[in-house]
Protein backbone atom coordinates (compact mmCIF):
# COMPACT_ATOMS: atom_id res chain seq x y z
CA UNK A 1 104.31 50.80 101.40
CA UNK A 2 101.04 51.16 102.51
CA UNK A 3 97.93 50.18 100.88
CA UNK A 4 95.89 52.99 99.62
CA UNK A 5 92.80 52.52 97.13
CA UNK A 6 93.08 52.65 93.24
CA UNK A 7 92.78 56.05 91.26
CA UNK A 8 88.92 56.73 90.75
CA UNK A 9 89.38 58.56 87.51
CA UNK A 10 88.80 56.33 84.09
CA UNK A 11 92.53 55.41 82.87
CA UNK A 12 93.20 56.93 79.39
CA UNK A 13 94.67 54.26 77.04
CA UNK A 14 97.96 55.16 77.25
CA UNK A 15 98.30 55.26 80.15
CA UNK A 16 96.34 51.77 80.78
CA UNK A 17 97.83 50.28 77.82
CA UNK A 18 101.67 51.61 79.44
CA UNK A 19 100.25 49.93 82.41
CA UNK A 20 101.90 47.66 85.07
CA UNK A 21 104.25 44.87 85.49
CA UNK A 22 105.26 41.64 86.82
CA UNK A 23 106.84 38.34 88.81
CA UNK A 24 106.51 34.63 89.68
CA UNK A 25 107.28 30.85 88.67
CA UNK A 26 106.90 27.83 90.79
CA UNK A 27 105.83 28.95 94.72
CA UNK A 28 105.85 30.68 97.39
CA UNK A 29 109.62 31.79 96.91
CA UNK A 30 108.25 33.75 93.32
CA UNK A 31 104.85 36.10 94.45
CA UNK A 32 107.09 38.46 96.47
CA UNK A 33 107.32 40.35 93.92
CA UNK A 34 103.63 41.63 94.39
CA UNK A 35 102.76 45.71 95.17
CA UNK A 36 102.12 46.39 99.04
CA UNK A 37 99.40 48.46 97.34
CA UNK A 38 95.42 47.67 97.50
CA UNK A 39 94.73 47.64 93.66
CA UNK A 40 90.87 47.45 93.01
CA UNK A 41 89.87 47.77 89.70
CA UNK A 42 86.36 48.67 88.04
CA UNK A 43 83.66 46.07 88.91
CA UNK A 44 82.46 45.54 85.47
CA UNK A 45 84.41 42.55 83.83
CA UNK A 46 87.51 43.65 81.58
CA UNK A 47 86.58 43.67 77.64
CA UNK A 48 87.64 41.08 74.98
CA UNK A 49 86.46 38.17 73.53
CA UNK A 50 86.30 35.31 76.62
CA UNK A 51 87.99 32.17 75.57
CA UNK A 52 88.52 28.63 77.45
CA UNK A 53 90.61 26.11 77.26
CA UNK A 54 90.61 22.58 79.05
CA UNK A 55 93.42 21.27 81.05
CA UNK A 56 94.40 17.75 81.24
CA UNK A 57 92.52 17.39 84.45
CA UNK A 58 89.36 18.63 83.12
CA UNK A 59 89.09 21.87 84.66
CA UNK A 60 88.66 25.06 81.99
CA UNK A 61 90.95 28.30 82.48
CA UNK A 62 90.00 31.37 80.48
CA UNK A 63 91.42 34.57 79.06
CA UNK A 64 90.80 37.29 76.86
CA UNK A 65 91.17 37.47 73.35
CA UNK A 66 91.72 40.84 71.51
CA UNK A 67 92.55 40.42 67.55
CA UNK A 68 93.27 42.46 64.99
CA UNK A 69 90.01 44.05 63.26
CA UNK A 70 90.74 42.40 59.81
CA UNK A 71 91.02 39.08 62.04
CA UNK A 72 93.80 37.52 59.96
CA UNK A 73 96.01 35.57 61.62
CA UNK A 74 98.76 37.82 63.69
CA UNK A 75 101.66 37.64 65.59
CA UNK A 76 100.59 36.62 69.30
CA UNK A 77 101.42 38.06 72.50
CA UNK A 78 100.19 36.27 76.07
CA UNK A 79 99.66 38.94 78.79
CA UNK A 80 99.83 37.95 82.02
CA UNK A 81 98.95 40.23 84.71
CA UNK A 82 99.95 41.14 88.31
CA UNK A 83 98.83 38.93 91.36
CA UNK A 84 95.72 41.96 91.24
CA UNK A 85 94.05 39.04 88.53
CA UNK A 86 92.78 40.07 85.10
CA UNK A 87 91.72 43.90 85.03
CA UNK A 88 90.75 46.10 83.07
CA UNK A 89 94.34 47.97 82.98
CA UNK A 90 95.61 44.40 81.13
CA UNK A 91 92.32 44.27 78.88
CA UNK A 92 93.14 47.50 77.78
CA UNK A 93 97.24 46.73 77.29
CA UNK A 94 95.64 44.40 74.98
CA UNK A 95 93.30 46.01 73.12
CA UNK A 96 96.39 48.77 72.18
CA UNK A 97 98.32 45.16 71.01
CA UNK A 98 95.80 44.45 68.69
CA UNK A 99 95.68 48.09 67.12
CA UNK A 100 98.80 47.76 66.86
CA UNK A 101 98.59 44.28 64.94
CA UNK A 102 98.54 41.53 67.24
CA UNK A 103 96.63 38.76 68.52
CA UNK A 104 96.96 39.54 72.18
CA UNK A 105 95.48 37.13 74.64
CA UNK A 106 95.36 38.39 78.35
CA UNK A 107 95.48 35.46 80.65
CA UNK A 108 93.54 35.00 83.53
CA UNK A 109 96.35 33.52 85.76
CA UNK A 110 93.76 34.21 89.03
CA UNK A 111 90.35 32.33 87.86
CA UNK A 112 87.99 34.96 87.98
CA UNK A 113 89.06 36.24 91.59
CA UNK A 114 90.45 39.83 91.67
CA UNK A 115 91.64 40.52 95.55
CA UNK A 116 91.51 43.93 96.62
CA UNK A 117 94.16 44.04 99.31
CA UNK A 118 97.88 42.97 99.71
CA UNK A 119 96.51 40.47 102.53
CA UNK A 120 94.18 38.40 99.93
CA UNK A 121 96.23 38.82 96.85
CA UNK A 122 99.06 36.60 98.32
CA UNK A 123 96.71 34.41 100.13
CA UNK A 124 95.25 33.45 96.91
CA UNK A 125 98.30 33.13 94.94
CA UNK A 126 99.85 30.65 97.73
CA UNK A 127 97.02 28.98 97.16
CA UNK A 128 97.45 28.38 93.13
CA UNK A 129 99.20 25.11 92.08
CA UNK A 130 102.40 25.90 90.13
CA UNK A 131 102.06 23.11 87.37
CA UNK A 132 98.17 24.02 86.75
CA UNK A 133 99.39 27.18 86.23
CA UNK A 134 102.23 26.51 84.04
CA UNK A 135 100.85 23.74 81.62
CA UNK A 136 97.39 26.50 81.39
CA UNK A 137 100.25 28.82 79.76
CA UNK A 138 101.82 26.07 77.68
CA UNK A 139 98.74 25.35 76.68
CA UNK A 140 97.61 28.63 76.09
CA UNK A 141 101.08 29.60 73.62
CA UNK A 142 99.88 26.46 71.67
CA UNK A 143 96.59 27.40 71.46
CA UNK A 144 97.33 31.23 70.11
CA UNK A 145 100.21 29.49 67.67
CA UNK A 146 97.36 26.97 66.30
CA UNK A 147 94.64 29.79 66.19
CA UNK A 148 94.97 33.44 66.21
CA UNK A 149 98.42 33.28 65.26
CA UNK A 150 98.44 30.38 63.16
CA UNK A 151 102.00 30.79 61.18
CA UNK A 152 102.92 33.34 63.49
CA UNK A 153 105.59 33.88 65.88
CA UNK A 154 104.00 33.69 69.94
CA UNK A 155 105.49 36.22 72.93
CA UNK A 156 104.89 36.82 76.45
CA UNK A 157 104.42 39.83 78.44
CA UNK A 158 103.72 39.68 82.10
CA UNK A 159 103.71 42.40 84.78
CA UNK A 160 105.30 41.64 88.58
CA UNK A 161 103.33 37.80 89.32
CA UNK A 162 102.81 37.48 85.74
CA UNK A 163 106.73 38.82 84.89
CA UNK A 164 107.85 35.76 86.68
CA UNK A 165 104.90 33.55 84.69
CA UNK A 166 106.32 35.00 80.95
CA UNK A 167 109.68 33.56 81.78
CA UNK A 168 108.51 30.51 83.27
CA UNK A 169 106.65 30.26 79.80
CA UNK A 170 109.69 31.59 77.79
CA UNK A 171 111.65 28.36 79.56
CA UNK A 172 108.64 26.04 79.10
CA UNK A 173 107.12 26.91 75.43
CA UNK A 174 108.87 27.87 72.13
CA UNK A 175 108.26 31.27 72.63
CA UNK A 176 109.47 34.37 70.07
CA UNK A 177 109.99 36.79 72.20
CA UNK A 178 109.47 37.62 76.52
CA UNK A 179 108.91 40.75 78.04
CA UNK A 180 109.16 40.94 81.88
CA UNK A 181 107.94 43.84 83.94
CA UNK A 182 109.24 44.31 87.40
CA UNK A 183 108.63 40.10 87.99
CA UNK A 184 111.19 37.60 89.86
CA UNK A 185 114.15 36.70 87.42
CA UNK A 186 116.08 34.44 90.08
CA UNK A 187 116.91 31.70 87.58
CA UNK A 188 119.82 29.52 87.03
CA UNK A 189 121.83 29.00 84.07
CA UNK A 190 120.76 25.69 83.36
CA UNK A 191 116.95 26.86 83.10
CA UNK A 192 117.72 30.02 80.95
CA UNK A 193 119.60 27.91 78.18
CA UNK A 194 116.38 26.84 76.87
CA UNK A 195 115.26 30.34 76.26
CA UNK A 196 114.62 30.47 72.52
CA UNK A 197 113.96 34.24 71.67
CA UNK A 198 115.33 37.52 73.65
CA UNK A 199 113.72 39.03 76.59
CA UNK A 200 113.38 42.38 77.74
CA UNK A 201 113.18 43.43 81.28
CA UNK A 202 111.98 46.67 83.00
CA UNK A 203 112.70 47.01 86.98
CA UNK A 204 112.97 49.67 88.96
CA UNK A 205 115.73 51.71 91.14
CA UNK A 206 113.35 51.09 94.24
CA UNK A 207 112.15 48.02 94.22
CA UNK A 208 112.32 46.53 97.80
CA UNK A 209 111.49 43.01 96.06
CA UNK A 210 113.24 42.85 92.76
CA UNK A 211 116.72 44.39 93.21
CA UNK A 212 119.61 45.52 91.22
CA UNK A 213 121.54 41.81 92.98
CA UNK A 214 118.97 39.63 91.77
CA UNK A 215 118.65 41.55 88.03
CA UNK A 216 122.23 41.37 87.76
CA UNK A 217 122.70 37.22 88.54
CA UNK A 218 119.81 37.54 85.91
CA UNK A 219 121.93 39.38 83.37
CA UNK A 220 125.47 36.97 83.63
CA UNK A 221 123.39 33.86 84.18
CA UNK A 222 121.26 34.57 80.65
CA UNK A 223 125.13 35.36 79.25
CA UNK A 224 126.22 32.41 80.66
CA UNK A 225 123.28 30.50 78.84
CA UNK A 226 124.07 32.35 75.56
CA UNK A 227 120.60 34.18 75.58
CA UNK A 228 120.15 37.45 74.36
CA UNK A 229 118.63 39.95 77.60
CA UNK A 230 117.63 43.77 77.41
CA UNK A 231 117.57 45.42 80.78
CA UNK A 232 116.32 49.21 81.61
CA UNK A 233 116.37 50.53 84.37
CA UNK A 234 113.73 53.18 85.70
CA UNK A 235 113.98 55.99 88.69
CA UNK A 236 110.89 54.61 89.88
CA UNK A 237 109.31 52.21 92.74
CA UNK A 238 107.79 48.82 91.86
CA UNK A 239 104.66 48.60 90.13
CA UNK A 240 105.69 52.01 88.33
CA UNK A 241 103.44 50.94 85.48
CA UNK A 242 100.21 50.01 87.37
CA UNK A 243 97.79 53.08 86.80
CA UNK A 244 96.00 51.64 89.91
CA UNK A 245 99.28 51.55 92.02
CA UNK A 246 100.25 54.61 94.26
CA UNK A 247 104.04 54.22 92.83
CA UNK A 248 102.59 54.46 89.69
CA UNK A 249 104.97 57.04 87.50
CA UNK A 250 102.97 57.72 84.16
CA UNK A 251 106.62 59.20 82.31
CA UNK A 252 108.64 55.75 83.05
CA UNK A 253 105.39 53.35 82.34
CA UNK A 254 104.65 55.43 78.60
CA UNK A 255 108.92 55.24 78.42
CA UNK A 256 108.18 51.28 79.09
CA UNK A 257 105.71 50.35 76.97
CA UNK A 258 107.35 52.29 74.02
CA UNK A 259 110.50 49.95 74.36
CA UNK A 260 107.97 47.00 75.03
CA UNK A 261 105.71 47.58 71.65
CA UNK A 262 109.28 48.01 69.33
CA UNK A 263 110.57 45.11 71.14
CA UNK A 264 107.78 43.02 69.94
CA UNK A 265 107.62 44.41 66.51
CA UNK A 266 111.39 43.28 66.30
CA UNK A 267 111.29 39.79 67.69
CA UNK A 268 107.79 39.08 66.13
CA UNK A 269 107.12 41.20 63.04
CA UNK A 270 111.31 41.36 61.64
CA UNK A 271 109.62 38.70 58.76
CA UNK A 272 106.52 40.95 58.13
């Protein structure tokens, strides 16, 4: 596919809330699963409430914090986005979670950086060390379950880069509930058996990078691990719910984030 510039037009909030998807744990081996697509977003920094958090080494990730507007405690939801960084497309996916009764925390997996082309995208996410990276999400499932969420279950939603990061985190963290978009699912049995709440996944008929063989050792290996997996499938190319992607198919990414939004209300509001 070749890279092409974003849509110019302001996104409307379904369609940026319906909006992209995901992939990647551990290296090199996971951030295939990136667009071929240039995916510039607006210059102006996404919305939400900025929030840090301190990692054993001293350095401080952030993210984006979008709560309820009676700012009790809610059920959380992580969002982790595409290898694209933090956007406004994901600010906005959050901003619909907390309408909709959540605390939803939008992850900046990328440190501030937001690379405009295919080229820099994976040259930046080569260059991102795998256990920062996953003990910032630990971290950041224990900070929304002692916070935000305090009492609450946590999920995880991630979109192609950050698919692969929610189940990395489902694996890692006691999370209630995964959602993956699109994102690499290559995972042994051994690693799935400590899944403690169901997963979801949305991929697409013609995806070059995440294919019907790799979803389908995804499906008997969860089985095999006695987790509990949803899979749809959509007539559509990767990144099929990235407003900013040229595959993007507005029908299948509304059709997504429908299933997404009852799936959490199900694994993380069935006590409400």
């Amino acid at each position: 596919m070749s890279a092409r510039s974003r849509l110019s037009r302001p996104l409307s909030r379904r369609e940026a809330a319906g909006a992209l998807a995901g992939a990647a744990l551990g290296a090199a081996a996971l951030v295939r699963g990136g667009s071929a697509s240039a995916a510039a977003q607006a210059p102006a920094p996404p919305s939400g409430e900025r929030v840090t958090l301190t990692l054993s080494d001293g350095a401080e990730v952030a993210a984006l914090l979008h709560r309820p507007a009676n700012g009790a405690p809610a059920p959380g939801v992580l969002l982790l986005p595409e290898w694209w960084g933090l956007t406004d497309a994901v600010a906005a996916a959050a901003a619909d979670l907390a309408a909709r009764g959540y605390a939803a925390l939008a992850v900046d997996l990328t440190h501030g950086r937001r690379p405009t082309t295919p080229e820099a995208a994976r040259a930046l996410i080569d260059g991102l060390d795998p256990a920062r990276t996953r003990e910032a999400l630990i971290g950041w499932t224990d900070w929304l379950a002692r916070g935000p969420a305090a009492g609450e279950p946590v999920g995880a939603l991630g979109w192609g880069f950050g698919g692969g990061w929610a189940l990395a985190t489902a694996l890692a963290a006691p999370l209630a509930a995964c959602v993956v978009y699109y994102g690499r699912v290559n995972r042994p049995t051994a690693e799935l058996a400590a899944l403690q709440g169901p997963v979801l996944g949305h991929f697409a008929e013609r995806d070059p990078f995440i294919d019907r063989a790799m979803v389908a050792d995804f499906i008997a290996a969860t089985a095999a691990a006695g987790g509990a997996l949803t899979v749809y499938w959509y007539d559509a190319d990767h990144a099929f719910a990235n407003p900013a992607d040229p595959a993007y198919d507005a029908e299948a990414a509304a059709r997504a984030w429908d299933r997404t939004t009852s799936f959490l209300d199900q694994a993380l509001k069935a006590d409400a």
